[in-house]
PDB file of N, CA and C in Angstrom:
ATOM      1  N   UNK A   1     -71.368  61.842  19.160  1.00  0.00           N
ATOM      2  CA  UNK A   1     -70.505  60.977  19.945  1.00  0.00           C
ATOM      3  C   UNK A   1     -71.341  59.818  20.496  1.00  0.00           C
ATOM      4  N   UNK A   2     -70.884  58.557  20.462  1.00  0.00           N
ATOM      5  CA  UNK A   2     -71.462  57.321  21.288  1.00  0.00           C
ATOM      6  C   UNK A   2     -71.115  57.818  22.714  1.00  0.00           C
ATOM      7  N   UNK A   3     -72.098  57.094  23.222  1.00  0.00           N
ATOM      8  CA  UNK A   3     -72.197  56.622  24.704  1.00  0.00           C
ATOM      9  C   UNK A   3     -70.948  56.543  25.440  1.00  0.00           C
ATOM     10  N   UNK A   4     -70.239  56.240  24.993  1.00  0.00           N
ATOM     11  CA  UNK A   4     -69.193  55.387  25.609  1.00  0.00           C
ATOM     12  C   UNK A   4     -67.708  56.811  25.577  1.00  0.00           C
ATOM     13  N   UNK A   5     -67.896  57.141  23.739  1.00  0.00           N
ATOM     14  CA  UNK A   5     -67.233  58.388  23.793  1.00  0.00           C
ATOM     15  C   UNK A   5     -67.009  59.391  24.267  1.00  0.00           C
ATOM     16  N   UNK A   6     -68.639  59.977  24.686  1.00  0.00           N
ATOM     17  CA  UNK A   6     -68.695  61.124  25.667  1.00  0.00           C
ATOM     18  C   UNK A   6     -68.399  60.513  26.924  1.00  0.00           C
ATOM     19  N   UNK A   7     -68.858  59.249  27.220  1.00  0.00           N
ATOM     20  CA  UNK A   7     -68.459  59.085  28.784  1.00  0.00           C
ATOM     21  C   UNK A   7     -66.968  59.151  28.946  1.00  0.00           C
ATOM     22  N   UNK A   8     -66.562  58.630  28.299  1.00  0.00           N
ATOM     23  CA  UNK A   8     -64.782  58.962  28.541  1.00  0.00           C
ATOM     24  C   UNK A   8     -64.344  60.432  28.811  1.00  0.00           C
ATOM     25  N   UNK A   9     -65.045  61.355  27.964  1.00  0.00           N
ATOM     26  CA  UNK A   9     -64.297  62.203  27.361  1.00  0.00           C
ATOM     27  C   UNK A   9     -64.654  63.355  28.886  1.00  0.00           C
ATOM     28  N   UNK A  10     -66.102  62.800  29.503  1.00  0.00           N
ATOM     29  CA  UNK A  10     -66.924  63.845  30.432  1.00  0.00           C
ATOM     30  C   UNK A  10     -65.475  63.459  31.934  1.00  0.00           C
ATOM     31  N   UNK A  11     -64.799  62.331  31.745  1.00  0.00           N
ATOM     32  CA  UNK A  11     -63.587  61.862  32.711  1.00  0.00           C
ATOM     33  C   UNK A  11     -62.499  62.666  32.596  1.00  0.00           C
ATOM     34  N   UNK A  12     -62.550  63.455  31.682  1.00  0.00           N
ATOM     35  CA  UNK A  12     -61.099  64.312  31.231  1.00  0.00           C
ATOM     36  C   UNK A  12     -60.964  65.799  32.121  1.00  0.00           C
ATOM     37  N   UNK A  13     -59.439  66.248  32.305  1.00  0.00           N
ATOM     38  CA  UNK A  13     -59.630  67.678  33.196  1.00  0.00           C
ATOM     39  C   UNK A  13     -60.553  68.757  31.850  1.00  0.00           C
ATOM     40  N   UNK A  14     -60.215  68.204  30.114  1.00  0.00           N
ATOM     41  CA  UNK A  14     -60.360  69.296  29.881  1.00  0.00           C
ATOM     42  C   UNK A  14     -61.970  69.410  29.784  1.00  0.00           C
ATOM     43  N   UNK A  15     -62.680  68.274  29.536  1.00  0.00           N
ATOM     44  CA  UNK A  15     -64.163  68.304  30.070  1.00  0.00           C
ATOM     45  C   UNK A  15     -64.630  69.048  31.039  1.00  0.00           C
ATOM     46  N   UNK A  16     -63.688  68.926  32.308  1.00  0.00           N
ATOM     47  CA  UNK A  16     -64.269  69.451  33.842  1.00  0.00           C
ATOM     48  C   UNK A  16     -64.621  70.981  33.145  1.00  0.00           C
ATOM     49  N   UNK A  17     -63.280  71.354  33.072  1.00  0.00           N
ATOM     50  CA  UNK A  17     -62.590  72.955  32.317  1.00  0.00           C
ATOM     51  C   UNK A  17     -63.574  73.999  31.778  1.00  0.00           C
ATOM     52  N   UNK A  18     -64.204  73.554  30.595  1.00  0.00           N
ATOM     53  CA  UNK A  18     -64.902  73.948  29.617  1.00  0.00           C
ATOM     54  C   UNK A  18     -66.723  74.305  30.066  1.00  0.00           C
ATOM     55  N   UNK A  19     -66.958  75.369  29.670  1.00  0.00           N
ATOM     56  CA  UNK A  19     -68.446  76.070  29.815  1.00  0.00           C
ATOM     57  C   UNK A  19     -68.488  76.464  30.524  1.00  0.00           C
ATOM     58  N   UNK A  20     -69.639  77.246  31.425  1.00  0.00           N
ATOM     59  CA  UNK A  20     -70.329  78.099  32.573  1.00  0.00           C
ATOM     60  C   UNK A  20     -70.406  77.046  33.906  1.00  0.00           C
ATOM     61  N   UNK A  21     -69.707  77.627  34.580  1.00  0.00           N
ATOM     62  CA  UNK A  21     -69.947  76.645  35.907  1.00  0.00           C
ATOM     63  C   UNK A  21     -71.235  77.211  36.896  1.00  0.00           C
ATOM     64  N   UNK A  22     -71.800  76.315  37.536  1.00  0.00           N
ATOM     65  CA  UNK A  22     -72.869  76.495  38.420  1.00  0.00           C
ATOM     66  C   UNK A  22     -72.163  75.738  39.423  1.00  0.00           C
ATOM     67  N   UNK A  23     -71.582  76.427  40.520  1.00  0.00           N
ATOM     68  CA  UNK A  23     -71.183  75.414  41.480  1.00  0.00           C
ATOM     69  C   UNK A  23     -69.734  75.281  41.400  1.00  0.00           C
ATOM     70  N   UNK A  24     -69.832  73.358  41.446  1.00  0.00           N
ATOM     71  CA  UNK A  24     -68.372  72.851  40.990  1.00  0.00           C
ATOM     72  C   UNK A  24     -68.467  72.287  39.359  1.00  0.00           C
ATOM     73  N   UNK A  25     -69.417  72.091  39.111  1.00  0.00           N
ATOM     74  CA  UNK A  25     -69.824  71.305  37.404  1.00  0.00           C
ATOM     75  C   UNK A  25     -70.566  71.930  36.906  1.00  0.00           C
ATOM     76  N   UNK A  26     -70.052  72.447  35.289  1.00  0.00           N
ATOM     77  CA  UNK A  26     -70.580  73.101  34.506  1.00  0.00           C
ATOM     78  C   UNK A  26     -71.935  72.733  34.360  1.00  0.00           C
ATOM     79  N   UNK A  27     -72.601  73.647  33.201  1.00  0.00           N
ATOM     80  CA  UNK A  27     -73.975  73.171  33.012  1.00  0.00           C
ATOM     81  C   UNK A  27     -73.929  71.931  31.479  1.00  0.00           C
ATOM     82  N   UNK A  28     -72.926  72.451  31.154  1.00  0.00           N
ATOM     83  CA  UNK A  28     -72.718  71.313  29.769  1.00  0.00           C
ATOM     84  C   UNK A  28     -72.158  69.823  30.189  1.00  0.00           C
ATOM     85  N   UNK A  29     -71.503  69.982  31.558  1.00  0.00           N
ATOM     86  CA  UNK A  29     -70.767  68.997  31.937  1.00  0.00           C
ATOM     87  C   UNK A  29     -72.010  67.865  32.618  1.00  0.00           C
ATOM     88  N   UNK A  30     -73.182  68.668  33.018  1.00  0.00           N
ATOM     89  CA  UNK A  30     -73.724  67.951  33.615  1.00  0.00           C
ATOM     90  C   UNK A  30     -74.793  67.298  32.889  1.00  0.00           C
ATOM     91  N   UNK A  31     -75.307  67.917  31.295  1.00  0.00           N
ATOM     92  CA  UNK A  31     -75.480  68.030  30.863  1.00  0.00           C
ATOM     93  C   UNK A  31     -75.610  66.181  30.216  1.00  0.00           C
ATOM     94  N   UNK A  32     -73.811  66.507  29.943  1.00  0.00           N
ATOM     95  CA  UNK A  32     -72.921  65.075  29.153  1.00  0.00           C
ATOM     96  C   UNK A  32     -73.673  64.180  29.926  1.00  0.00           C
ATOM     97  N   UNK A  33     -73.487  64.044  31.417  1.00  0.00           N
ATOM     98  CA  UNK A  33     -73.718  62.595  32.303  1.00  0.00           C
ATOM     99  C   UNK A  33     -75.341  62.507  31.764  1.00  0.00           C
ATOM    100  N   UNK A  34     -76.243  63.690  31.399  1.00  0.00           N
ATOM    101  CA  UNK A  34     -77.815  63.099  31.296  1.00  0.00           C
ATOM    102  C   UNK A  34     -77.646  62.635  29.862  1.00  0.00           C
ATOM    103  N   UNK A  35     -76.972  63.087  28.940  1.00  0.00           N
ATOM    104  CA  UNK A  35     -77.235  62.480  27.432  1.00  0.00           C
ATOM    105  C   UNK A  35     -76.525  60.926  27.790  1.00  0.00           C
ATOM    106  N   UNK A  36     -75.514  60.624  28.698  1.00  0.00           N
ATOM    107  CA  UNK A  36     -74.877  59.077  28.243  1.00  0.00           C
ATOM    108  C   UNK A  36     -76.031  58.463  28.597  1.00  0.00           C
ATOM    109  N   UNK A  37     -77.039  58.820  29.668  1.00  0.00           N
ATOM    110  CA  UNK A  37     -78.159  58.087  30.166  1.00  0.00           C
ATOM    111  C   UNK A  37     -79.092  58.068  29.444  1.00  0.00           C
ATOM    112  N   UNK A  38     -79.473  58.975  28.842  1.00  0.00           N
ATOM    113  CA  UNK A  38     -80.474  58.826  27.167  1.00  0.00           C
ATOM    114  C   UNK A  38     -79.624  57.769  26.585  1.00  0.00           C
ATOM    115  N   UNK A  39     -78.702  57.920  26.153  1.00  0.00           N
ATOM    116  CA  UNK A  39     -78.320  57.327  24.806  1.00  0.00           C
ATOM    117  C   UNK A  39     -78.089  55.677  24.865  1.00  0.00           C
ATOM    118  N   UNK A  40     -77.976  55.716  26.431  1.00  0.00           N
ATOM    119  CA  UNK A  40     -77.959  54.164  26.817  1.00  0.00           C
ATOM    120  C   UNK A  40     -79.168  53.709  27.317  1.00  0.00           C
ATOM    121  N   UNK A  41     -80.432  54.369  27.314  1.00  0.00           N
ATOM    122  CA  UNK A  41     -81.872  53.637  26.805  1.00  0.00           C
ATOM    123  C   UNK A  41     -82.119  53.006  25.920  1.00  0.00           C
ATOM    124  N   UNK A  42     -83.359  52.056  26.197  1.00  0.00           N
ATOM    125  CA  UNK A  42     -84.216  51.963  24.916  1.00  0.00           C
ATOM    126  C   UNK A  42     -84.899  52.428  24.534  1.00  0.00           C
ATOM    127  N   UNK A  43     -85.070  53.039  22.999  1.00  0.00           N
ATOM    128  CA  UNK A  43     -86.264  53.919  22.433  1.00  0.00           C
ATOM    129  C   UNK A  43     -87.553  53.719  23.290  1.00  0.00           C
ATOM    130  N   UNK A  44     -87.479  52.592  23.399  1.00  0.00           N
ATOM    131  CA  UNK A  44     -88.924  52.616  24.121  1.00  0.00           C
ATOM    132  C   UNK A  44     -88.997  52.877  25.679  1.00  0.00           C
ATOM    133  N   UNK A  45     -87.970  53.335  26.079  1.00  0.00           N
ATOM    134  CA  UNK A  45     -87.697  53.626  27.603  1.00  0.00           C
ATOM    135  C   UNK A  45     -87.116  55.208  27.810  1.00  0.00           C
ATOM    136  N   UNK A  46     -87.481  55.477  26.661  1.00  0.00           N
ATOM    137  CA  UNK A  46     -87.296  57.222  26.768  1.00  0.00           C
ATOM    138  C   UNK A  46     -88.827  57.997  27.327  1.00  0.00           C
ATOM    139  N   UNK A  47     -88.205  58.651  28.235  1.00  0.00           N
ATOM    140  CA  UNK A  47     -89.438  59.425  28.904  1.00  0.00           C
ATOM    141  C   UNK A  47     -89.572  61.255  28.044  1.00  0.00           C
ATOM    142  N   UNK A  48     -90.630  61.639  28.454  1.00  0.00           N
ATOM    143  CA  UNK A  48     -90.595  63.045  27.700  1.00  0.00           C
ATOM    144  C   UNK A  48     -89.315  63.948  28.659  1.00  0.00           C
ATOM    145  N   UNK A  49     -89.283  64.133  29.455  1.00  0.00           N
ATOM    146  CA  UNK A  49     -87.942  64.500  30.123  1.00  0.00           C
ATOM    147  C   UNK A  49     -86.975  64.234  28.990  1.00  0.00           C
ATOM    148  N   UNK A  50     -86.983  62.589  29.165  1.00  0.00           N
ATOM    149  CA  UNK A  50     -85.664  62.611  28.259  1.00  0.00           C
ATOM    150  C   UNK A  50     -85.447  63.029  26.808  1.00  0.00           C
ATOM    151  N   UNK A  51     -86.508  63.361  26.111  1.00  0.00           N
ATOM    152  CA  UNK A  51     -86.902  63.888  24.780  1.00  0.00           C
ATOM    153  C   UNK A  51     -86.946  65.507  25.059  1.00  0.00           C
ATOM    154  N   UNK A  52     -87.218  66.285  26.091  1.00  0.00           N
ATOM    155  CA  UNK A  52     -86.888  67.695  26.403  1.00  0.00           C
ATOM    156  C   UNK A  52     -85.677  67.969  26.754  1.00  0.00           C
ATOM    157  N   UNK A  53     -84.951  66.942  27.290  1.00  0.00           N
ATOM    158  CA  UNK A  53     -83.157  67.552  26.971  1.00  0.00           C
ATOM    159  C   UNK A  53     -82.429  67.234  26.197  1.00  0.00           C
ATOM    160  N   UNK A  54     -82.809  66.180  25.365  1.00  0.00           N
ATOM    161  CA  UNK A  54     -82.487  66.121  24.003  1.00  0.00           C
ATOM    162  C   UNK A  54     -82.682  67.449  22.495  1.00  0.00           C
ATOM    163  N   UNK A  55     -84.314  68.021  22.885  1.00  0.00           N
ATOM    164  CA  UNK A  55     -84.208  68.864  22.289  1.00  0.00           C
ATOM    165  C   UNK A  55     -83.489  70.079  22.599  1.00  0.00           C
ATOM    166  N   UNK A  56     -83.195  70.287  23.742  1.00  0.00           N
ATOM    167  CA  UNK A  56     -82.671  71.247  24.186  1.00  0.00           C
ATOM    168  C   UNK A  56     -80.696  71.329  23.752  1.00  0.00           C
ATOM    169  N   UNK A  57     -80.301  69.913  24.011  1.00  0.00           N
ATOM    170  CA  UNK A  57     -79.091  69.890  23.626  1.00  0.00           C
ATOM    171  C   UNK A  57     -79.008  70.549  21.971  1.00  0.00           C
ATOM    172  N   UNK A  58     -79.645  70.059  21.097  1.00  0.00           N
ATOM    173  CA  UNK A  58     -79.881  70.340  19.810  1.00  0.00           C
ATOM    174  C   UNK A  58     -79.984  71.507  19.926  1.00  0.00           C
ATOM    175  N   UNK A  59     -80.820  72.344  20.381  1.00  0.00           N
ATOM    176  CA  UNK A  59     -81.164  73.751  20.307  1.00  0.00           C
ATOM    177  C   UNK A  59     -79.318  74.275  20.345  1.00  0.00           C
ATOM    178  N   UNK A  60     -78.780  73.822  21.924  1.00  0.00           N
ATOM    179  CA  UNK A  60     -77.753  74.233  22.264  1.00  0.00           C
ATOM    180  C   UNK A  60     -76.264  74.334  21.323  1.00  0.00           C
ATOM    181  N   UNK A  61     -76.286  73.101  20.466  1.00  0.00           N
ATOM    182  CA  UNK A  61     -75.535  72.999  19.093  1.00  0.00           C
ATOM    183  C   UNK A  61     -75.578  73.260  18.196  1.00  0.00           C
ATOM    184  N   UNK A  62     -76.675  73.693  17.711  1.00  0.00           N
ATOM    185  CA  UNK A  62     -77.051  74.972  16.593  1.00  0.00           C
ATOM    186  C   UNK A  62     -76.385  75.891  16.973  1.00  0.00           C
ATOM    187  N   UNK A  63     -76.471  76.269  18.166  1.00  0.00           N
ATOM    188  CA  UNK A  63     -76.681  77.703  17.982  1.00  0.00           C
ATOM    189  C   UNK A  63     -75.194  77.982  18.359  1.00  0.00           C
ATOM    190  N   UNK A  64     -74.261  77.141  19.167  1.00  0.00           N
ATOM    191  CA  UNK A  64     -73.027  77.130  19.581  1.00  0.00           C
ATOM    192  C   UNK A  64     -71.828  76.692  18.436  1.00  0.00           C
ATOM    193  N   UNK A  65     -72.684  76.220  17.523  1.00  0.00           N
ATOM    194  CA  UNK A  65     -71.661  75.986  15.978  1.00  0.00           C
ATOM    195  C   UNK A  65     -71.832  77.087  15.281  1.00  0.00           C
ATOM    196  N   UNK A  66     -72.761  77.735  15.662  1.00  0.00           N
ATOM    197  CA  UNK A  66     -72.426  79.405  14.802  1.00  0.00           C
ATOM    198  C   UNK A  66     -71.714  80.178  15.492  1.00  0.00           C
ATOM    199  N   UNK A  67     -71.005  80.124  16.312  1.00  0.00           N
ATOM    200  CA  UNK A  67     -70.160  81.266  17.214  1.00  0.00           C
ATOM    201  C   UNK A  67     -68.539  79.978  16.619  1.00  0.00           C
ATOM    202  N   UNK A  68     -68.710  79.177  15.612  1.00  0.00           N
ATOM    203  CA  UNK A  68     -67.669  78.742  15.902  1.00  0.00           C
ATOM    204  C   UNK A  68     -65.962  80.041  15.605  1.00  0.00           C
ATOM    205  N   UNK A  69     -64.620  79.912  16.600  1.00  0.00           N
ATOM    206  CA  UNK A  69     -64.490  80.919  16.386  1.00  0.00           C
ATOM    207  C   UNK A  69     -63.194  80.142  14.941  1.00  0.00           C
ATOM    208  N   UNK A  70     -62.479  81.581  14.731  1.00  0.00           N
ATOM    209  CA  UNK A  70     -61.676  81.067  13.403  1.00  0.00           C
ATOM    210  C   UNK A  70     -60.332  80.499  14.012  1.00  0.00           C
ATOM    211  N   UNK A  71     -59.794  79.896  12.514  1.00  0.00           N
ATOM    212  CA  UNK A  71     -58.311  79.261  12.951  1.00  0.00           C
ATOM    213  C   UNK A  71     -58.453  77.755  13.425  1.00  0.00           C
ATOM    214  N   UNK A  72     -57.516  77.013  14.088  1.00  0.00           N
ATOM    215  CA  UNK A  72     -57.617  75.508  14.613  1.00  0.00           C
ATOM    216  C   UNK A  72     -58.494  75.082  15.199  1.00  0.00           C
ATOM    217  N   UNK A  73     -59.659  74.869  16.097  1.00  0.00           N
ATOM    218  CA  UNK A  73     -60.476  74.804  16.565  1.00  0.00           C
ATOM    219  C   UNK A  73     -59.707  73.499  17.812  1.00  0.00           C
ATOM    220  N   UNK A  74     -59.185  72.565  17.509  1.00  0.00           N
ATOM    221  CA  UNK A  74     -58.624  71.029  18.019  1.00  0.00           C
ATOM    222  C   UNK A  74     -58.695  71.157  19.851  1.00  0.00           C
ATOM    223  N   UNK A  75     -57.879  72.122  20.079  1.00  0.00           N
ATOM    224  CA  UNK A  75     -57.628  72.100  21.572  1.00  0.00           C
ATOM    225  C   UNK A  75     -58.019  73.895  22.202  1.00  0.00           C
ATOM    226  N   UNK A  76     -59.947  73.592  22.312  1.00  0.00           N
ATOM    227  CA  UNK A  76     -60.451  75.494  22.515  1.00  0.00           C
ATOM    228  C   UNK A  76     -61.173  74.882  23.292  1.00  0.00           C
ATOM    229  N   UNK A  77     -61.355  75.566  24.326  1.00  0.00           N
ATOM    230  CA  UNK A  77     -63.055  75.370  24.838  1.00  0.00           C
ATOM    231  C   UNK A  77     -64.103  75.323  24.127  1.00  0.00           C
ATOM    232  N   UNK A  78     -64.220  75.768  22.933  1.00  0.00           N
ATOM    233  CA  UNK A  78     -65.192  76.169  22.352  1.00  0.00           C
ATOM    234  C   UNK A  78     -65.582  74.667  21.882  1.00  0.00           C
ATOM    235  N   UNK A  79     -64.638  73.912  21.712  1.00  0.00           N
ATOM    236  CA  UNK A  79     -64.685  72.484  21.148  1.00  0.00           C
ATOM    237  C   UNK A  79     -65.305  71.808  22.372  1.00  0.00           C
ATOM    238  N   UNK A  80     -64.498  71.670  23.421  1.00  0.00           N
ATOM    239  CA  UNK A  80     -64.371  71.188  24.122  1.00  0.00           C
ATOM    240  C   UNK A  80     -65.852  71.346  25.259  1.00  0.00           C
ATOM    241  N   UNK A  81     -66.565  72.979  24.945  1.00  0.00           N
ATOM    242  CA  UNK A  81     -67.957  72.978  25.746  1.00  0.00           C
ATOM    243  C   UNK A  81     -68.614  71.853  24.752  1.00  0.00           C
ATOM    244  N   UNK A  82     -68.675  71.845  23.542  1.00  0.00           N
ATOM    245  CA  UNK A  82     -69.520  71.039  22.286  1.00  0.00           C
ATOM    246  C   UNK A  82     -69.204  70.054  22.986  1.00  0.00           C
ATOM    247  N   UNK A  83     -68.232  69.383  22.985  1.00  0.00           N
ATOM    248  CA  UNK A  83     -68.659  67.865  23.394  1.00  0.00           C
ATOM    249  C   UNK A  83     -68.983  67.519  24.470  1.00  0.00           C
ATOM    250  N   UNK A  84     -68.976  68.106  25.273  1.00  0.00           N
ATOM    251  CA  UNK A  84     -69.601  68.242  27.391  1.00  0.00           C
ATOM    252  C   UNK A  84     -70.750  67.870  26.730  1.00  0.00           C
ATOM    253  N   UNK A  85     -71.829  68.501  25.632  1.00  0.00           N
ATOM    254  CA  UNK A  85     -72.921  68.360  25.041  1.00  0.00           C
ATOM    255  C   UNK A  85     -72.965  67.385  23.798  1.00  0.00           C
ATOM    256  N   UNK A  86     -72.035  66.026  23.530  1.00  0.00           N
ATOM    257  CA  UNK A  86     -72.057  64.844  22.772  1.00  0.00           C
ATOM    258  C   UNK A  86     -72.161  65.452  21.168  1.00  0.00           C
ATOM    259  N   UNK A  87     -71.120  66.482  21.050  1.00  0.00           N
ATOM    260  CA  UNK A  87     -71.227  66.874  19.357  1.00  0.00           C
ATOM    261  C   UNK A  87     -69.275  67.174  19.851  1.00  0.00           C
ATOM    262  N   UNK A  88     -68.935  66.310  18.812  1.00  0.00           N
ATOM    263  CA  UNK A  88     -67.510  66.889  18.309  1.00  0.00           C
ATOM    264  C   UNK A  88     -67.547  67.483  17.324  1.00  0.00           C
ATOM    265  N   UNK A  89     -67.152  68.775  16.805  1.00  0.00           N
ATOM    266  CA  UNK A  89     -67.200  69.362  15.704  1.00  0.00           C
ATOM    267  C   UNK A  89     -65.981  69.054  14.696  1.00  0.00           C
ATOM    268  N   UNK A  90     -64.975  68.286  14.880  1.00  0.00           N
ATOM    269  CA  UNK A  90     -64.178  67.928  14.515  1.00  0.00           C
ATOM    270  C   UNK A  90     -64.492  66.449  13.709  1.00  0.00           C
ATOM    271  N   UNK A  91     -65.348  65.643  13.986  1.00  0.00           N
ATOM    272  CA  UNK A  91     -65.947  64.416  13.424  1.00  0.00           C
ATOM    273  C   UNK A  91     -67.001  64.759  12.448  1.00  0.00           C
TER     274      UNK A  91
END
């Protein structure tokens, strides 16, 4: 997802909705707001921070596209934690 995509999408109830909450905001949700801030750097203004939750998101989408479950996927949490974390599985 662009920048701009996830930021919209992190505005939605079903964004709020979706993953493990800590608090009032999930951990994927909070997740979304640090990747729009990566993704709206410049390569050359990426810090190792920002390259350790990058890998980490990755880690997190591997491993969350293998639990994908069966049938429609369109309107699940399961979709819907993925993109809190800037992967639509549907695109």
């Amino acid at each position: 997802m662009t920048a701009k995509q996830l930021d919209d999408w992190l505005g939605t109830d079903e964004s709020k909705a979706a993953g493990q909450h800590e608090g009032r905001e999930s951990i994927g949700h909070k997740s979304g707001r640090r990747i729009v801030e990566v993704l709206r750097k410049k390569k050359d203004d990426l810090t190792g921070d920002d390259l350790a939750h990058m890998r980490k998101v990755v880690g997190y989408v591997h491993r969350h596209l293998a639990q994908r479950p069966s049938g429609d996927v369109e309107d699940t949490r399961w979709r819907h934690s993925l993109m809190n974390w800037g992967h639509d599985p549907l695109r």
